[in-house]
PDB file of N, CA and C in Angstrom:
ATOM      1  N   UNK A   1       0.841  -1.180   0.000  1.00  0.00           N
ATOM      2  CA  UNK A   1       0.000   0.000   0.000  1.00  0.00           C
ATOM      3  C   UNK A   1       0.886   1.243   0.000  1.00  0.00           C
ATOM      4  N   UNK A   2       0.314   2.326  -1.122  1.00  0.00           N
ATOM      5  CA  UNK A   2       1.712   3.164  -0.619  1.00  0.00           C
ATOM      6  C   UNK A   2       1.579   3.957   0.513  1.00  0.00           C
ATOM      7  N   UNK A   3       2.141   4.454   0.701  1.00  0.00           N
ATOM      8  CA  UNK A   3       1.637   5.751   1.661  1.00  0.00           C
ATOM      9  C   UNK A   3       2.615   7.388   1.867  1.00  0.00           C
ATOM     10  N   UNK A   4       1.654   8.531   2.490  1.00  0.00           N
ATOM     11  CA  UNK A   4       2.578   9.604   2.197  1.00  0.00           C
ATOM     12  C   UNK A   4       2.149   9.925   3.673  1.00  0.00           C
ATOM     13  N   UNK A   5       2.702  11.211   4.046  1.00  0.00           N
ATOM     14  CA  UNK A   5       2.753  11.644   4.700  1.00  0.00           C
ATOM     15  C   UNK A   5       2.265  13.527   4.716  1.00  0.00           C
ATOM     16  N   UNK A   6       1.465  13.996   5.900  1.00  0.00           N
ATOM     17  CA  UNK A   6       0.741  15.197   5.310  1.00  0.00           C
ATOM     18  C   UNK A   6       0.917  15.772   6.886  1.00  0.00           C
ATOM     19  N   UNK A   7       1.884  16.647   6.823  1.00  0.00           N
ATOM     20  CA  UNK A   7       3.034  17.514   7.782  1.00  0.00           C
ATOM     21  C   UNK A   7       2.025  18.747   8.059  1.00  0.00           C
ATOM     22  N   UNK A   8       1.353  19.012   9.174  1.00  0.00           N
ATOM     23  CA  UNK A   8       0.766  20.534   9.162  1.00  0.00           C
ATOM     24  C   UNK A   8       1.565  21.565  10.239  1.00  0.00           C
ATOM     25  N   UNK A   9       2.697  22.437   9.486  1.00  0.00           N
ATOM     26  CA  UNK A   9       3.265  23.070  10.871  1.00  0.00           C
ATOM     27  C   UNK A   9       2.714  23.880  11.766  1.00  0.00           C
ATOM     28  N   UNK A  10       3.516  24.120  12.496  1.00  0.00           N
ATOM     29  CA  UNK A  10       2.876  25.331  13.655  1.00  0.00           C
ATOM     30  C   UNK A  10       3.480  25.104  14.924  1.00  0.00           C
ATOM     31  N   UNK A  11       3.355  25.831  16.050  1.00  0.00           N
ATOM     32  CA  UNK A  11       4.349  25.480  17.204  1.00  0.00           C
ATOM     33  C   UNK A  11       3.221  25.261  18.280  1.00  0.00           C
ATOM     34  N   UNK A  12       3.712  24.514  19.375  1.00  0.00           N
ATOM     35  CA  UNK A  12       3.211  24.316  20.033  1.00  0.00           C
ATOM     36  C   UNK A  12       3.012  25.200  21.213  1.00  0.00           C
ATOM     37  N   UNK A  13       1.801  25.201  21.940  1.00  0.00           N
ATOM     38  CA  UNK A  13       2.033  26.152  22.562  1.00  0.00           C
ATOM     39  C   UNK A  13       0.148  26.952  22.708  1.00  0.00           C
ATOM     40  N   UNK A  14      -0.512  27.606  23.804  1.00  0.00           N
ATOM     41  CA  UNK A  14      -1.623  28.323  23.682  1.00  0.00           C
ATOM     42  C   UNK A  14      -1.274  29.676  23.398  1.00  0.00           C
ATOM     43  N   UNK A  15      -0.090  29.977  23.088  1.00  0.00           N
ATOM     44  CA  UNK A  15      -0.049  31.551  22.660  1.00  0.00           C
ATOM     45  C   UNK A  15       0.197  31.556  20.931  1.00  0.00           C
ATOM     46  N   UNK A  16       0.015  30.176  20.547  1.00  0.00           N
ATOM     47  CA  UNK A  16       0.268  29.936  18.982  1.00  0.00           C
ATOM     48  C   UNK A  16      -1.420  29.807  18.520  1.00  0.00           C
ATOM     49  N   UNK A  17      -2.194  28.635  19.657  1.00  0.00           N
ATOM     50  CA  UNK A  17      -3.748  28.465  18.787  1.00  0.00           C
ATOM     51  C   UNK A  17      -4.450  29.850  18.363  1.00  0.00           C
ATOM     52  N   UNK A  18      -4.709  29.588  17.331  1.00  0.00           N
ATOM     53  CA  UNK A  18      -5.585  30.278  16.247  1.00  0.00           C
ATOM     54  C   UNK A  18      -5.545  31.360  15.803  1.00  0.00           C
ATOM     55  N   UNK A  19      -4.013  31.542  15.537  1.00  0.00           N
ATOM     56  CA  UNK A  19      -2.725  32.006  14.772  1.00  0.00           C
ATOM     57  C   UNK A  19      -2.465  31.583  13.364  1.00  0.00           C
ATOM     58  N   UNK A  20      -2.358  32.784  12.324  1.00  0.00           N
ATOM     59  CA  UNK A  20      -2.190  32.275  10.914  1.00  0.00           C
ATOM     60  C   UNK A  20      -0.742  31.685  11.266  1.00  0.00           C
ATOM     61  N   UNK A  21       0.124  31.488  12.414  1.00  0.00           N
ATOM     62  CA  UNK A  21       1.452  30.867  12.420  1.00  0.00           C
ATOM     63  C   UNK A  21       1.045  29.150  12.637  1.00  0.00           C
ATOM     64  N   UNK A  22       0.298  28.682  12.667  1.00  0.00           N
ATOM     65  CA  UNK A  22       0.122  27.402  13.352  1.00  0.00           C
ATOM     66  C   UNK A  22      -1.504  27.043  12.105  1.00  0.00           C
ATOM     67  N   UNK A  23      -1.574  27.731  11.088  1.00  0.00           N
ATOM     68  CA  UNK A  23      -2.413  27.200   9.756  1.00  0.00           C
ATOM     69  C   UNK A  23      -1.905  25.778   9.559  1.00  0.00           C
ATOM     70  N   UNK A  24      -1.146  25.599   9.459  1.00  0.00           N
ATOM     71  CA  UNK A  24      -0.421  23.638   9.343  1.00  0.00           C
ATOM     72  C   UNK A  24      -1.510  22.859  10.296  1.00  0.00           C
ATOM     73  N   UNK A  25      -1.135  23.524  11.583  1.00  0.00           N
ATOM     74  CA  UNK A  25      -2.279  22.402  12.435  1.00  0.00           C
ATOM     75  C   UNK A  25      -3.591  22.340  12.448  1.00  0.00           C
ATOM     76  N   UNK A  26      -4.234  23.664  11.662  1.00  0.00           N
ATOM     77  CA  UNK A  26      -5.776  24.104  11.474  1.00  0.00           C
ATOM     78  C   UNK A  26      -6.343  23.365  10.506  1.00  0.00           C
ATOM     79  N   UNK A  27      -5.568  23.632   9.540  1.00  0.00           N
ATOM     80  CA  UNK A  27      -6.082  22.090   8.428  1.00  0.00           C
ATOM     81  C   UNK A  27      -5.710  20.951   8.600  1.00  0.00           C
ATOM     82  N   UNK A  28      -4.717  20.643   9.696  1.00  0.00           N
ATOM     83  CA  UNK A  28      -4.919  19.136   9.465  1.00  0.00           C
ATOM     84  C   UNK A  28      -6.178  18.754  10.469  1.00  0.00           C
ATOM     85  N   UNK A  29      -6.351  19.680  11.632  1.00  0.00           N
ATOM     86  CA  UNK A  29      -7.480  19.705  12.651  1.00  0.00           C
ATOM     87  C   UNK A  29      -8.853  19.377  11.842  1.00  0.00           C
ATOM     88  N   UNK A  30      -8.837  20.165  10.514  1.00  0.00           N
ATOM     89  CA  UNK A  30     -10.258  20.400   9.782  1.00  0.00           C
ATOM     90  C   UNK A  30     -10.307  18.652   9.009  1.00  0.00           C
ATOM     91  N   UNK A  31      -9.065  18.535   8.243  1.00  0.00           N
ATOM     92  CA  UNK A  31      -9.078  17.367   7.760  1.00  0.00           C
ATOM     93  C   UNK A  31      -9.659  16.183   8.929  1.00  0.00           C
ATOM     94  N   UNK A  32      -8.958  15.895   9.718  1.00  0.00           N
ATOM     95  CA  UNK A  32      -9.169  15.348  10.900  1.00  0.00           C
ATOM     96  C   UNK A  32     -10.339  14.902  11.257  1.00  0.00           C
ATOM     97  N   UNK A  33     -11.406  16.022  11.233  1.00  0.00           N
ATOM     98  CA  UNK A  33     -12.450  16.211  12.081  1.00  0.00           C
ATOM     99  C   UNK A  33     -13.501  15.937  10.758  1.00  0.00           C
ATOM    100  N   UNK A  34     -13.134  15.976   9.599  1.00  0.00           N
ATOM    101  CA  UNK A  34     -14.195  15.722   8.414  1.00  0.00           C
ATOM    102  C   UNK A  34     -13.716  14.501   8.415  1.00  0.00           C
ATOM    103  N   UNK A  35     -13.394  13.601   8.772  1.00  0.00           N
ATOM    104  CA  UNK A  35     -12.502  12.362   8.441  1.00  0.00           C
ATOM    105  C   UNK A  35     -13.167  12.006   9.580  1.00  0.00           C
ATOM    106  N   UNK A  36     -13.302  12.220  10.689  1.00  0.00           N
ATOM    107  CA  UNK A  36     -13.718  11.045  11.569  1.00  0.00           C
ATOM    108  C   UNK A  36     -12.121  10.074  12.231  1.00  0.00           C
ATOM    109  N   UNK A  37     -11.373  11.143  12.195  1.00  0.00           N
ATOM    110  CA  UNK A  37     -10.087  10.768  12.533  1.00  0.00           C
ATOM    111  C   UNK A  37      -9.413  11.270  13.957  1.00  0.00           C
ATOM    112  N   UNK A  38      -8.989  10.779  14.477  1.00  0.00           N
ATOM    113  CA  UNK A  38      -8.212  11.654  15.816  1.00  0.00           C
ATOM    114  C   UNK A  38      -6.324  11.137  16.131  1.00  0.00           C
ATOM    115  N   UNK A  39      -5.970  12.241  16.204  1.00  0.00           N
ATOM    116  CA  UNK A  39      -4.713  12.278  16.412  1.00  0.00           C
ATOM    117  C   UNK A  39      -4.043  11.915  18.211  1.00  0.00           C
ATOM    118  N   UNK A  40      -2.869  10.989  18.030  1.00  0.00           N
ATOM    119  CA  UNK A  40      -2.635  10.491  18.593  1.00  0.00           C
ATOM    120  C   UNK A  40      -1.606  11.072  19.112  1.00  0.00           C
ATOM    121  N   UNK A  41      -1.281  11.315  20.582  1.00  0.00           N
ATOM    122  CA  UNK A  41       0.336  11.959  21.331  1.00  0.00           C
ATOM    123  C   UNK A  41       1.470  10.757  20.824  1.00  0.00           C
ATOM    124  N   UNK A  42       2.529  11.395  19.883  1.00  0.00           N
ATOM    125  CA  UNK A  42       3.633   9.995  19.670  1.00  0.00           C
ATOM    126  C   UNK A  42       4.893  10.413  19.283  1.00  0.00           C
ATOM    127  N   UNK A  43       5.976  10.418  19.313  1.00  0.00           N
ATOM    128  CA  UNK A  43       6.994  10.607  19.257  1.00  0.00           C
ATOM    129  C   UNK A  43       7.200  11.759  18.434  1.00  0.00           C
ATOM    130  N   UNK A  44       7.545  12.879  19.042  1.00  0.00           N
ATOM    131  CA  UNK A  44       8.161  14.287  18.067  1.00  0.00           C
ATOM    132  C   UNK A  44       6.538  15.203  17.301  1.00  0.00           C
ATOM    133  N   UNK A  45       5.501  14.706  17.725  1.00  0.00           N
ATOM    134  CA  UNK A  45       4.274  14.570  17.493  1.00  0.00           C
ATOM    135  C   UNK A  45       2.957  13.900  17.518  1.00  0.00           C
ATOM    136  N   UNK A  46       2.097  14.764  17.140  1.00  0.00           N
ATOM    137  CA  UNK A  46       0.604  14.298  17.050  1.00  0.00           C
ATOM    138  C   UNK A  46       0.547  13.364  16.003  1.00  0.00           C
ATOM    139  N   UNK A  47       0.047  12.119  15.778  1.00  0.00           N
ATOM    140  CA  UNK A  47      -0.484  11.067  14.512  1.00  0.00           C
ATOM    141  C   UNK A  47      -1.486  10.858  14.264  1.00  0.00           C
ATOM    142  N   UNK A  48      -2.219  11.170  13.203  1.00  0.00           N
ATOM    143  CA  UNK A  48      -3.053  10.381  12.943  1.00  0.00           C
ATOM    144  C   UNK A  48      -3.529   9.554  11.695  1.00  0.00           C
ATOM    145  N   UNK A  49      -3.343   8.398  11.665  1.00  0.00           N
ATOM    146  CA  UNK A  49      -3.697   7.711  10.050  1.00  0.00           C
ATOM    147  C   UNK A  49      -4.808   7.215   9.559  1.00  0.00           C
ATOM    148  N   UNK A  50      -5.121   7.577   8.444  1.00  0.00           N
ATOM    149  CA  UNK A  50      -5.832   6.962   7.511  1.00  0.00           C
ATOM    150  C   UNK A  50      -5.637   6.142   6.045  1.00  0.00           C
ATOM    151  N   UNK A  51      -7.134   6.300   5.544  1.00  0.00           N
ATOM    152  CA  UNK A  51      -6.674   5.688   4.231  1.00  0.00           C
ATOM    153  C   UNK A  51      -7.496   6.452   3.108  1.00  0.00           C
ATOM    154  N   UNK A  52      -6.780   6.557   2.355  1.00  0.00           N
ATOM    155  CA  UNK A  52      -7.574   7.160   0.851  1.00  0.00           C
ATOM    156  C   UNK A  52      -7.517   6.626  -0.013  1.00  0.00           C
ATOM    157  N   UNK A  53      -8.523   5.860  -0.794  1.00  0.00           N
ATOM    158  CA  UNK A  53      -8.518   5.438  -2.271  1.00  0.00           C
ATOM    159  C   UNK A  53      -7.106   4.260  -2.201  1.00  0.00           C
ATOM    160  N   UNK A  54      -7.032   3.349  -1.104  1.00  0.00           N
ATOM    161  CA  UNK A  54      -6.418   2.490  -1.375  1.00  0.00           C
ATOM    162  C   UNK A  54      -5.103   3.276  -0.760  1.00  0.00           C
ATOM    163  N   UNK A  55      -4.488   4.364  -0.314  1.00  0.00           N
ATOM    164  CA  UNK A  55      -3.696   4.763   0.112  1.00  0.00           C
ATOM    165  C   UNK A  55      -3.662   5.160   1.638  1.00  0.00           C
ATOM    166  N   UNK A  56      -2.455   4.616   2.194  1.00  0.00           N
ATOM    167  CA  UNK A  56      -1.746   5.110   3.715  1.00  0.00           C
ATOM    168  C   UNK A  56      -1.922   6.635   3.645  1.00  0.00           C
ATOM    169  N   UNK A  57      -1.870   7.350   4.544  1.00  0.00           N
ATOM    170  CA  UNK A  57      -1.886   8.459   4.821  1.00  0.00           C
ATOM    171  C   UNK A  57      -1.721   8.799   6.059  1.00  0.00           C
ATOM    172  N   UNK A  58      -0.629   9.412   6.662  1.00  0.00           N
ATOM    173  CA  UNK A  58      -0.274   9.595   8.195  1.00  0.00           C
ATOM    174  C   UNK A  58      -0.544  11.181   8.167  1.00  0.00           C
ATOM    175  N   UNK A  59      -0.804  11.451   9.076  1.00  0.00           N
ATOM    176  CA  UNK A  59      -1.175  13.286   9.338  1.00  0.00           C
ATOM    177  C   UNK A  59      -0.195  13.579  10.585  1.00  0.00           C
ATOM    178  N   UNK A  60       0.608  14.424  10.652  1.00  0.00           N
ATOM    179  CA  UNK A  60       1.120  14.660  11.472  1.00  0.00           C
ATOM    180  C   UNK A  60       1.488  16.310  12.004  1.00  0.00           C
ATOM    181  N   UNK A  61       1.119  16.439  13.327  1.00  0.00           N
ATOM    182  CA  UNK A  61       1.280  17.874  13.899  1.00  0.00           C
ATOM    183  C   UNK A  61       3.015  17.717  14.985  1.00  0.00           C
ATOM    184  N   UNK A  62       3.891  18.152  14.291  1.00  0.00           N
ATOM    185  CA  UNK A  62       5.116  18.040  15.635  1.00  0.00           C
ATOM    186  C   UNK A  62       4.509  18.911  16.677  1.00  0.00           C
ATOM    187  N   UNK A  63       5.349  18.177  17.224  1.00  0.00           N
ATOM    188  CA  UNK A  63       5.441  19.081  18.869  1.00  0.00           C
ATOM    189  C   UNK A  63       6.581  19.921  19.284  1.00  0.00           C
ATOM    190  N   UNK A  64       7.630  20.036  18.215  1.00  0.00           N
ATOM    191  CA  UNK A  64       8.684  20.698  17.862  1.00  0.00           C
ATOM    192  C   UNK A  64       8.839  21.773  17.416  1.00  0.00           C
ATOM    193  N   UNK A  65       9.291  23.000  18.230  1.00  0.00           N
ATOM    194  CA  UNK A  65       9.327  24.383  16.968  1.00  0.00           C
ATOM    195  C   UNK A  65       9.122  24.419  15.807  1.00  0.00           C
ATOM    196  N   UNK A  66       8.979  25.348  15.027  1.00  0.00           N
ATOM    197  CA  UNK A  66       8.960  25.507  13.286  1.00  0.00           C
ATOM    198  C   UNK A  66      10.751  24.901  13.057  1.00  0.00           C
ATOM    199  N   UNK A  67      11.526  25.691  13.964  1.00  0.00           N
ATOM    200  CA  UNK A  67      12.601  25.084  13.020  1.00  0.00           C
ATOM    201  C   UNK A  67      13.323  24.178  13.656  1.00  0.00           C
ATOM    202  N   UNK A  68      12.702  23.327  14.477  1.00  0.00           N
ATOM    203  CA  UNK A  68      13.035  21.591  14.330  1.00  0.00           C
ATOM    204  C   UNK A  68      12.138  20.959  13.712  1.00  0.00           C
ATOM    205  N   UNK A  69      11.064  21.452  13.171  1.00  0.00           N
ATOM    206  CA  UNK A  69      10.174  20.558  13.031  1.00  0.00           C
ATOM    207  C   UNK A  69      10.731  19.264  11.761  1.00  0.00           C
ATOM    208  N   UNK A  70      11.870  19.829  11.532  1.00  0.00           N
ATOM    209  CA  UNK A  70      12.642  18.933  10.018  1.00  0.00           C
ATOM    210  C   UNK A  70      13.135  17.483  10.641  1.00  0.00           C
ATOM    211  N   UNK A  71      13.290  17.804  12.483  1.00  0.00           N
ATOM    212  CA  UNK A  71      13.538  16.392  12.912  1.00  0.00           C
ATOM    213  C   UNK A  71      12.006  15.480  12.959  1.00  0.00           C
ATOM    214  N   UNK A  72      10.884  15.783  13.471  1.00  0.00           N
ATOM    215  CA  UNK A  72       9.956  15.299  13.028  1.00  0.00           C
ATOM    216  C   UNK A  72       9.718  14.510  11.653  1.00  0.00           C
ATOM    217  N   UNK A  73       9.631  15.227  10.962  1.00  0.00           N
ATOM    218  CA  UNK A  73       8.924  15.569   9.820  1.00  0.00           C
ATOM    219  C   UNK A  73      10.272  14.115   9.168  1.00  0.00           C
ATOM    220  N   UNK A  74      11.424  13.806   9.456  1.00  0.00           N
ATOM    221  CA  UNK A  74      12.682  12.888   9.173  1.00  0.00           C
ATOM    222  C   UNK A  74      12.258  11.558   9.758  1.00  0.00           C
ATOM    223  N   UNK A  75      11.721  11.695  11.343  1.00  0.00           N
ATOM    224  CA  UNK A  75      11.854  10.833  11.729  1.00  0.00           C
ATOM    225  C   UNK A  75      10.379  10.156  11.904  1.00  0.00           C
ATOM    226  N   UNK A  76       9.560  10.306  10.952  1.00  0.00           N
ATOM    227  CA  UNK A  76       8.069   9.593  10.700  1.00  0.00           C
ATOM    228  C   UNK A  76       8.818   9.442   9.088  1.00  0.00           C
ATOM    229  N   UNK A  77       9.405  10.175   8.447  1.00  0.00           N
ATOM    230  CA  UNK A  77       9.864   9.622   6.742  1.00  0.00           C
ATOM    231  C   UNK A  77       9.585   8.207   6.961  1.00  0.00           C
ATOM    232  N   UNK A  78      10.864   8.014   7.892  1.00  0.00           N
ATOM    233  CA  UNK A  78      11.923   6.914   8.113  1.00  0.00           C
ATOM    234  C   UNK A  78      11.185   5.770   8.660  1.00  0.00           C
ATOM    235  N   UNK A  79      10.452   5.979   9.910  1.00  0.00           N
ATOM    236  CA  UNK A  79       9.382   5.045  10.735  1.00  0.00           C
ATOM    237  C   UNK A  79       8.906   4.294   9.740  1.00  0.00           C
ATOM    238  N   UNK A  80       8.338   5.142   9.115  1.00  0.00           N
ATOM    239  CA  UNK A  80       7.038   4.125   7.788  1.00  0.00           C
ATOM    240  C   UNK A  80       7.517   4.425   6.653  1.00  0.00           C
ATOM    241  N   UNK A  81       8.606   4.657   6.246  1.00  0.00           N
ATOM    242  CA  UNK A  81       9.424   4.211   5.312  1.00  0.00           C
ATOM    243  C   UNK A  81       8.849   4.923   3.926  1.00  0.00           C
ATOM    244  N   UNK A  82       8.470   6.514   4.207  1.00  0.00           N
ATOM    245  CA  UNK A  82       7.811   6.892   3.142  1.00  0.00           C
ATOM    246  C   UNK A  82       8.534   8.063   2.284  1.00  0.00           C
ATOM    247  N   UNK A  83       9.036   7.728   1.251  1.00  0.00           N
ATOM    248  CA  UNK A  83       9.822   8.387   0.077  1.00  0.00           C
ATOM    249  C   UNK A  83       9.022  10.169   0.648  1.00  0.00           C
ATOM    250  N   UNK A  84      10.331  10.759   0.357  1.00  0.00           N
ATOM    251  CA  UNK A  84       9.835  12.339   0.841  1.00  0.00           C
ATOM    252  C   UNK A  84       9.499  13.276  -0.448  1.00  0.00           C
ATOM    253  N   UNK A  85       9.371  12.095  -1.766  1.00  0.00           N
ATOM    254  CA  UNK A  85       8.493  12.999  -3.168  1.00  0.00           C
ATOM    255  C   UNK A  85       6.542  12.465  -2.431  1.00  0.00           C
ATOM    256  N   UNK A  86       6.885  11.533  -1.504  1.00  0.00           N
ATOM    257  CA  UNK A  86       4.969  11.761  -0.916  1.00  0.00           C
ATOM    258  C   UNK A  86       5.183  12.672   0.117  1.00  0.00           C
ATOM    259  N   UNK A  87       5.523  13.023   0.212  1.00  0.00           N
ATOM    260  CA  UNK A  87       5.506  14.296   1.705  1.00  0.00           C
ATOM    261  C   UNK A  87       4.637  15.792   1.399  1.00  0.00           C
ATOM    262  N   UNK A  88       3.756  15.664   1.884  1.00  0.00           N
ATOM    263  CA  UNK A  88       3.134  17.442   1.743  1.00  0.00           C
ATOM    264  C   UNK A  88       3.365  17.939   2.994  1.00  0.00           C
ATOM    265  N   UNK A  89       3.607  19.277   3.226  1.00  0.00           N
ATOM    266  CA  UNK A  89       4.176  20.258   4.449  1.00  0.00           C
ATOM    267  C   UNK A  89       2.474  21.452   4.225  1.00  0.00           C
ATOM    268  N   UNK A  90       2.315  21.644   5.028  1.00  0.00           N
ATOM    269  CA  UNK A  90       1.301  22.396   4.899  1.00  0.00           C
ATOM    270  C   UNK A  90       1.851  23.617   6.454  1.00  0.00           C
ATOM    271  N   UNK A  91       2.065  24.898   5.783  1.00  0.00           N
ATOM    272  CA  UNK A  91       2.537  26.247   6.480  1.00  0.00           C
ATOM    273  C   UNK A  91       2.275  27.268   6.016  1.00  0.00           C
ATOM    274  N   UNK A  92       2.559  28.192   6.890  1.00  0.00           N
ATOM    275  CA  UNK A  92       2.318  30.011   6.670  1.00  0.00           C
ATOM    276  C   UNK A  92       3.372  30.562   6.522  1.00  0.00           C
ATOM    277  N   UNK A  93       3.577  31.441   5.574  1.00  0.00           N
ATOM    278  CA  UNK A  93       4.762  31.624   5.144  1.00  0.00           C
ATOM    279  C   UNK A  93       5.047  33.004   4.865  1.00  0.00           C
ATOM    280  N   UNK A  94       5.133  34.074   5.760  1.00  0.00           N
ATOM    281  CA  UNK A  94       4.689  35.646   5.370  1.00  0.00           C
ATOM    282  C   UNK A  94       5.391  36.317   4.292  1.00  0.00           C
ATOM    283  N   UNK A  95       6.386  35.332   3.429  1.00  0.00           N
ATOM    284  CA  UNK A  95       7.029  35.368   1.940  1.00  0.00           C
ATOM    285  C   UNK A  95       6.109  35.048   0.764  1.00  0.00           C
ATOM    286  N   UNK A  96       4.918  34.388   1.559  1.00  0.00           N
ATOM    287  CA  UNK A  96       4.076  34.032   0.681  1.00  0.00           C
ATOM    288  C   UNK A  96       2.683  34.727   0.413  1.00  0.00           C
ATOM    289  N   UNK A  97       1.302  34.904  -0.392  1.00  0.00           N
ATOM    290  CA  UNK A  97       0.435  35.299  -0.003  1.00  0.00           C
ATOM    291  C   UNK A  97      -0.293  34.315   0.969  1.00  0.00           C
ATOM    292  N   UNK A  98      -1.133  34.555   1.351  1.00  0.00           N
ATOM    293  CA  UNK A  98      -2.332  33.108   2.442  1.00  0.00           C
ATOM    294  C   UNK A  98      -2.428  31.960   0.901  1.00  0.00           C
ATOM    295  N   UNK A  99      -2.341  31.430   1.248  1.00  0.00           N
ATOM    296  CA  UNK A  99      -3.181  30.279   0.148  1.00  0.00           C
ATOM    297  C   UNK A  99      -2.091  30.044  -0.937  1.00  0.00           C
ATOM    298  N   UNK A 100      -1.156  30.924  -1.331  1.00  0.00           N
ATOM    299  CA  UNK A 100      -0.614  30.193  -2.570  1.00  0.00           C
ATOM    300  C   UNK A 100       0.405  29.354  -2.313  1.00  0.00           C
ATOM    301  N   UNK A 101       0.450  28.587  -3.404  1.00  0.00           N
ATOM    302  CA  UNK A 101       1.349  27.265  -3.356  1.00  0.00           C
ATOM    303  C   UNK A 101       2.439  27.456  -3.079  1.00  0.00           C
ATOM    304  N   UNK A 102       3.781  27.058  -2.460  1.00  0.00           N
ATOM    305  CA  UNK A 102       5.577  27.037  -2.517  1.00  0.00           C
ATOM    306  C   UNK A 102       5.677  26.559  -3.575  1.00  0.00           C
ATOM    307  N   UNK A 103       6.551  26.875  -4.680  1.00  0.00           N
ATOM    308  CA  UNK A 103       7.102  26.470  -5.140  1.00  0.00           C
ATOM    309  C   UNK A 103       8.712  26.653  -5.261  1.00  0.00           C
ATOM    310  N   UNK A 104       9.262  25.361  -4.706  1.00  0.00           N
ATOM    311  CA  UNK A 104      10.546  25.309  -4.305  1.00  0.00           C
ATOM    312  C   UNK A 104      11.879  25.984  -5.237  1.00  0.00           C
ATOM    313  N   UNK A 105      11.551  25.837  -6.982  1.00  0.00           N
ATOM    314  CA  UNK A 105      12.528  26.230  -7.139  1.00  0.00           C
ATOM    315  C   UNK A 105      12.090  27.508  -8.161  1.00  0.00           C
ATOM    316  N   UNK A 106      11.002  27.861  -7.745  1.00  0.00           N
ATOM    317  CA  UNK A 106      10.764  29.823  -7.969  1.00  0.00           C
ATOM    318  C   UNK A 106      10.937  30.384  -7.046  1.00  0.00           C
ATOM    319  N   UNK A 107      11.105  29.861  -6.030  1.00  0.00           N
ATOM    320  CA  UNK A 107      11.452  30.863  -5.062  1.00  0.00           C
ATOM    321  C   UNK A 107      12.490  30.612  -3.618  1.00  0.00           C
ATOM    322  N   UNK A 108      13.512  29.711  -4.400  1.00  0.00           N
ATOM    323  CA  UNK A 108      14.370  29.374  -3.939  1.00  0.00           C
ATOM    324  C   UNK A 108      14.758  30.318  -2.945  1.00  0.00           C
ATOM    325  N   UNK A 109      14.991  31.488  -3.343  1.00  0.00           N
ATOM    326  CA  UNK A 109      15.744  32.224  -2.537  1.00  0.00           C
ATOM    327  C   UNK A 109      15.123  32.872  -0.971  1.00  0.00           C
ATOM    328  N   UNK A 110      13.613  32.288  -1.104  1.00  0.00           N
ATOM    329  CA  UNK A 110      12.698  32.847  -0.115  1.00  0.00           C
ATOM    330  C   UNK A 110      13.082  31.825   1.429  1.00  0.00           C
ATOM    331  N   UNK A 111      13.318  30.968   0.511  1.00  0.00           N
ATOM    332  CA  UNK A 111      13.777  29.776   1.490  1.00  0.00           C
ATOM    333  C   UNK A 111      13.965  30.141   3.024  1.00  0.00           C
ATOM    334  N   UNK A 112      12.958  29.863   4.109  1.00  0.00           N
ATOM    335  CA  UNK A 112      13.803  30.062   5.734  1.00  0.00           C
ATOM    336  C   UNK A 112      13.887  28.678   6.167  1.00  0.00           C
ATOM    337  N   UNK A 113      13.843  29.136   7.450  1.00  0.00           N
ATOM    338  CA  UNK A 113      14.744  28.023   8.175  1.00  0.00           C
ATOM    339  C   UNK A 113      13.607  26.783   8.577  1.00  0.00           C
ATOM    340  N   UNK A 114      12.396  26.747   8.692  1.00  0.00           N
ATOM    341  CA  UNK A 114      11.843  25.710   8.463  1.00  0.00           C
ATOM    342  C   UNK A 114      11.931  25.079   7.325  1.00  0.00           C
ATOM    343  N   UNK A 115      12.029  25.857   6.419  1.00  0.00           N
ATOM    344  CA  UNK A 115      11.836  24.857   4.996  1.00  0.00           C
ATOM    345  C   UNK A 115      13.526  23.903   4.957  1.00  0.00           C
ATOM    346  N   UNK A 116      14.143  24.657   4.871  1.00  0.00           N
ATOM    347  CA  UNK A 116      15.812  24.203   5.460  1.00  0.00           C
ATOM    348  C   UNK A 116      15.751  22.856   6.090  1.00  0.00           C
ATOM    349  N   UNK A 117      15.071  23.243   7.486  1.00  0.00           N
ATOM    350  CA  UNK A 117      15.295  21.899   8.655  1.00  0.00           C
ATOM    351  C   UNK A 117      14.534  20.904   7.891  1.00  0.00           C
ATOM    352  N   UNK A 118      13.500  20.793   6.928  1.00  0.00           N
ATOM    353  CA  UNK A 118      12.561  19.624   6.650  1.00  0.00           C
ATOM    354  C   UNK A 118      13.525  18.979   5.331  1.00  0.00           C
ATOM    355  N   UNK A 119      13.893  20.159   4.487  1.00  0.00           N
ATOM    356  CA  UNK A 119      14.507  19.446   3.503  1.00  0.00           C
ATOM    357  C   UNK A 119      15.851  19.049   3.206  1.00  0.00           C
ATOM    358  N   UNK A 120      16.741  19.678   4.786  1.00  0.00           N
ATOM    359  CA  UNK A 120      18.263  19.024   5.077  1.00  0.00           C
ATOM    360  C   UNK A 120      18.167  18.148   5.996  1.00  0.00           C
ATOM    361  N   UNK A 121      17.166  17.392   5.881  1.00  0.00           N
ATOM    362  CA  UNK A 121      17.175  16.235   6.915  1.00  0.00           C
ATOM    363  C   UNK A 121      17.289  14.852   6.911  1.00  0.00           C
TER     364      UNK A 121
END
């Protein structure tokens, strides 16, 4: 079965909830909760898995700053053994507008240090 992995950042913390800084954990919360899914306390983060259309799907909220969250986000790859071309990161990015896509190599140079920790890991 394959499976990917669907990263929502944000930091932990009640001075972060319901903060455009912690949008990563709001949609995976929304996903979550339309899913009939609940996330689990587990190593470096929150888990929670499903399945789509025949596919694994792990959801995960770290419990790690924005810029560790690249140890997280490494060490669930690795757990379930899932190639990091399935990896979606879902963040706020004030380089970005709300809503539009990253694209990694238009805007290479926007690059901070979360994106860094997830993809030198």
């Amino acid at each position: 079965m394959d499976k990917y992995l669907i990263c929502g950042l944000g930091n932990p913390g009640d001075e972060y909830a319901g903060t455009r800084h912690n949008t990563g954990f709001m949609v995976l919360d929304a996903f979550a909760e339309a899913s009939n899914i609940h996330f689990e306390d587990k190593r470096y983060g929150f888990i929670a898995e499903t399945s789509l259309k025949g596919r694994k799907v792990f959801l995960l909220k770290p419990t790690t700053f924005m810029n560790l969250s690249g140890n997280a986000v490494r060490y669930w790859l690795n757990k379930e053994n899932i190639d990091q071309s399935r990896l979606l990161v879902i963040s706020d990015d004030v380089a970005l507008q709300l809503w539009e896509p990253f694209d990694r190599k238009a805007t290479a140079a926007m690059v901070g240090t979360t994106d860094w920790a997830i993809s030198n890991r």
